[in-house]
C-alpha atoms as a PDB file:
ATOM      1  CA  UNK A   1     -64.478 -52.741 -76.599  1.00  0.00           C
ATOM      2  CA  UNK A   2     -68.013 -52.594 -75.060  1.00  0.00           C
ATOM      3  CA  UNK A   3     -70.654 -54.189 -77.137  1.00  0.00           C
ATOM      4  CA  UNK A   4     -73.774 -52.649 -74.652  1.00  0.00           C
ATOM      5  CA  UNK A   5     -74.466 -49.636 -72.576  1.00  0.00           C
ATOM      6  CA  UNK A   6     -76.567 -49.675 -69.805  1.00  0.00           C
ATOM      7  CA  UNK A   7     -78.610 -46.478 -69.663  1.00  0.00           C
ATOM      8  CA  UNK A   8     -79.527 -44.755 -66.573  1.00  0.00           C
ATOM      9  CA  UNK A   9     -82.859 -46.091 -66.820  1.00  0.00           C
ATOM     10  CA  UNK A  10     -81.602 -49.429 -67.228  1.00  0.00           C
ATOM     11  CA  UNK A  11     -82.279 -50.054 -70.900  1.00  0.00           C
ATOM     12  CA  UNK A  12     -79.370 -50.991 -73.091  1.00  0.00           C
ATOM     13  CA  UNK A  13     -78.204 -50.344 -76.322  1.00  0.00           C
ATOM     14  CA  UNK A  14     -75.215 -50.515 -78.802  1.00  0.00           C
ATOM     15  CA  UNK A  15     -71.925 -49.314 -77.848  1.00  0.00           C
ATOM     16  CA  UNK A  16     -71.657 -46.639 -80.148  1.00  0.00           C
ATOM     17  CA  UNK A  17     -68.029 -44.443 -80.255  1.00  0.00           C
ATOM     18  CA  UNK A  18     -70.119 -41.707 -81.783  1.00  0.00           C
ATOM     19  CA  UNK A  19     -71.722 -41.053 -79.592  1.00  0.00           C
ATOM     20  CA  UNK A  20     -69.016 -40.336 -76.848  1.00  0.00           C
ATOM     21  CA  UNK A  21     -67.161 -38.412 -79.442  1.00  0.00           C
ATOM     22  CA  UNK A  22     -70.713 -35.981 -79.716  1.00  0.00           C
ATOM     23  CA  UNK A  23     -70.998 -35.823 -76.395  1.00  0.00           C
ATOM     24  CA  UNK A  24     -67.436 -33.917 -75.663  1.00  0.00           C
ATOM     25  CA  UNK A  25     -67.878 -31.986 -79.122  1.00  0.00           C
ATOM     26  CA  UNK A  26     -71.035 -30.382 -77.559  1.00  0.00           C
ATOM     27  CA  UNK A  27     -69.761 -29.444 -74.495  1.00  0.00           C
ATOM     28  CA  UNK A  28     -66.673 -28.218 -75.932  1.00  0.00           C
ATOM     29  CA  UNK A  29     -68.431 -25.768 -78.096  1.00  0.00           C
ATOM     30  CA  UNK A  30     -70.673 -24.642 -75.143  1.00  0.00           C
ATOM     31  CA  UNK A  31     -67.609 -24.351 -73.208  1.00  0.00           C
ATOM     32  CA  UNK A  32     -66.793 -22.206 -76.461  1.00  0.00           C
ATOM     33  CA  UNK A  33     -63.525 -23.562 -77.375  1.00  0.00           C
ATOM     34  CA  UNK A  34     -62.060 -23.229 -80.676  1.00  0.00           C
ATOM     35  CA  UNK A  35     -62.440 -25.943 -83.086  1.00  0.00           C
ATOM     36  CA  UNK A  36     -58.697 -26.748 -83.374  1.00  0.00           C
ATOM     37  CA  UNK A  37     -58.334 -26.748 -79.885  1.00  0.00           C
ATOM     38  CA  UNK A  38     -61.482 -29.191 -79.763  1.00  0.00           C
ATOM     39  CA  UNK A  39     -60.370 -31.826 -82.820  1.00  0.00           C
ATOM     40  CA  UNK A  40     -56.933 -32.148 -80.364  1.00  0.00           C
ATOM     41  CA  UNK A  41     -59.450 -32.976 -77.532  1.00  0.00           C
ATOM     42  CA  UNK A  42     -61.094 -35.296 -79.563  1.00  0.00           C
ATOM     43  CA  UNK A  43     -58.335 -37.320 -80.536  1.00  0.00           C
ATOM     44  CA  UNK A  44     -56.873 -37.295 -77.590  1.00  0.00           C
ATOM     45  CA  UNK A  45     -59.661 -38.001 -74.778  1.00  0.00           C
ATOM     46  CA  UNK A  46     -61.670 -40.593 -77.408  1.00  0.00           C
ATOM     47  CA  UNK A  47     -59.165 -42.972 -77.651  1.00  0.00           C
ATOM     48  CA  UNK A  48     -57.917 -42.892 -74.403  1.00  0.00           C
ATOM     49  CA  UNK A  49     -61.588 -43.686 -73.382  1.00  0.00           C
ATOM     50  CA  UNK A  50     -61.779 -46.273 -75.434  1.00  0.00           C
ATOM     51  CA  UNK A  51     -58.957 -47.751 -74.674  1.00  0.00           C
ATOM     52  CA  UNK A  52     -60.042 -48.087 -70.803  1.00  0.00           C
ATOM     53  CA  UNK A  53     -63.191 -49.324 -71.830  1.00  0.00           C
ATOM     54  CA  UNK A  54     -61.636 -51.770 -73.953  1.00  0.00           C
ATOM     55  CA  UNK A  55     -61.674 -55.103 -70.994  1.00  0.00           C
ATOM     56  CA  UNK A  56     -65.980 -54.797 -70.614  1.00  0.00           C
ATOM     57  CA  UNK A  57     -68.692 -56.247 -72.573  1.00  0.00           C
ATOM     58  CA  UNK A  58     -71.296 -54.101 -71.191  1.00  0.00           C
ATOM     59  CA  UNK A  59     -70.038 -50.855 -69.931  1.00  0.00           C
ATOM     60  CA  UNK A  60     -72.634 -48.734 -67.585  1.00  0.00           C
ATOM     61  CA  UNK A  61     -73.038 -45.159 -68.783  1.00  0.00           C
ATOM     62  CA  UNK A  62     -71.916 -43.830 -65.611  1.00  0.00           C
ATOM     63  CA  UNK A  63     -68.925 -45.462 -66.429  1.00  0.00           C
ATOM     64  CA  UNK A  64     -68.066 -43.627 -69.566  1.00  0.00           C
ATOM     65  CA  UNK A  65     -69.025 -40.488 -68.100  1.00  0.00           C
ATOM     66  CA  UNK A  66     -66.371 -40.838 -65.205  1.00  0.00           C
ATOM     67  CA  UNK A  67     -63.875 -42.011 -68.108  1.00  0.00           C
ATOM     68  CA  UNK A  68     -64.424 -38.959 -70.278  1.00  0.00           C
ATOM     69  CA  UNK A  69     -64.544 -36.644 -66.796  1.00  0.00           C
ATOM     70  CA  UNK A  70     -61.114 -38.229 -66.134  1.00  0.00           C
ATOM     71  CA  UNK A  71     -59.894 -37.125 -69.495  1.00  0.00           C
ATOM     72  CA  UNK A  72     -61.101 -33.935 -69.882  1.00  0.00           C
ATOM     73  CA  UNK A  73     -59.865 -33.231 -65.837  1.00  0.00           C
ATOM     74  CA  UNK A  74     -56.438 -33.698 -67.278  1.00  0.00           C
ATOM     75  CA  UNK A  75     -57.076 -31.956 -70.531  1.00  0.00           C
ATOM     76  CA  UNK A  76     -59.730 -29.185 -70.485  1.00  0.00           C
ATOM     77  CA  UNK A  77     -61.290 -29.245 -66.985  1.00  0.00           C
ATOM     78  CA  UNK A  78     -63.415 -26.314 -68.082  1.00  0.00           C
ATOM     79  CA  UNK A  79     -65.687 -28.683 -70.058  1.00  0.00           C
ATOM     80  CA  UNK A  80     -66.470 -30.754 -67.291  1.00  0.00           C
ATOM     81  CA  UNK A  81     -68.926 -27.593 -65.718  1.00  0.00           C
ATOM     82  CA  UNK A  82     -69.971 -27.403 -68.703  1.00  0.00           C
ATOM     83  CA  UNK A  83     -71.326 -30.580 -69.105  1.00  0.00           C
ATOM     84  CA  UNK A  84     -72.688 -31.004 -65.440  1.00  0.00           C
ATOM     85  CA  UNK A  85     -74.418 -27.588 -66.132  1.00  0.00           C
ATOM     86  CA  UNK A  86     -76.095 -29.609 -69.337  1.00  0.00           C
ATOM     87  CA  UNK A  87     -76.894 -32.313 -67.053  1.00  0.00           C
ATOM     88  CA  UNK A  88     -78.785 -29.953 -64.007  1.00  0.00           C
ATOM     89  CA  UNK A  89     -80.488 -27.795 -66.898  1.00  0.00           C
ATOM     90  CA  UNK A  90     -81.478 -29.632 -69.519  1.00  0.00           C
ATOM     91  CA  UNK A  91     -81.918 -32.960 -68.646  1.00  0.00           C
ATOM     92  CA  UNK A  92     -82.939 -32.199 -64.690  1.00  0.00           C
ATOM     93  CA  UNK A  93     -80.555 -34.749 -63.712  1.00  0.00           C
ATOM     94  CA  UNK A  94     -78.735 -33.925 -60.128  1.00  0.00           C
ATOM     95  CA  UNK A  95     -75.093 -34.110 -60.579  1.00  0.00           C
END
């Protein structure tokens, strides 16, 4: 597993699975889905990002986005607007 990310503005920090598993818990309930359906996401689309994570040192946040947009393509693909809307609105990032 990852010890480092590398932020988009190059800094790094600690590899932290909490934070992936907020991430897709925020856009789920913006996407409005019901909490059961969202704890099966969870355990579903966390480990399996994890686990293709699991070969780096220092993963690339990029990187984990694609993995969870991989995950939730097969999943939920709903969330993934969701999330890119977050992206263009919030943080003014062009996605």
């Amino acid at each position: 597993m990852p010890n480092k990310v590398i932020k988009r503005d190059g800094s790094i920090e600690d590899f932290t699975e909490a934070k992936i598993k907020n991430s897709i818990q925020a856009a789920c309930h913006e996407a409005e889905l019901a909490e059961e359906r969202i704890e099966e996401l969870l355990e579903t689309i966390v480990p399996n990002v994890l686990n293709s994570l699991a070969s780096k040192e220092e993963v690339g946040f990029s990187e984990i986005r694609q993995a969870i947009f991989e995950e939730l393509e097969k999943n939920e693909p709903a969330v993934i607007e969701v999330w890119k809307n977050y992206e263009r609105n919030v943080k003014g990032l062009t996605v």
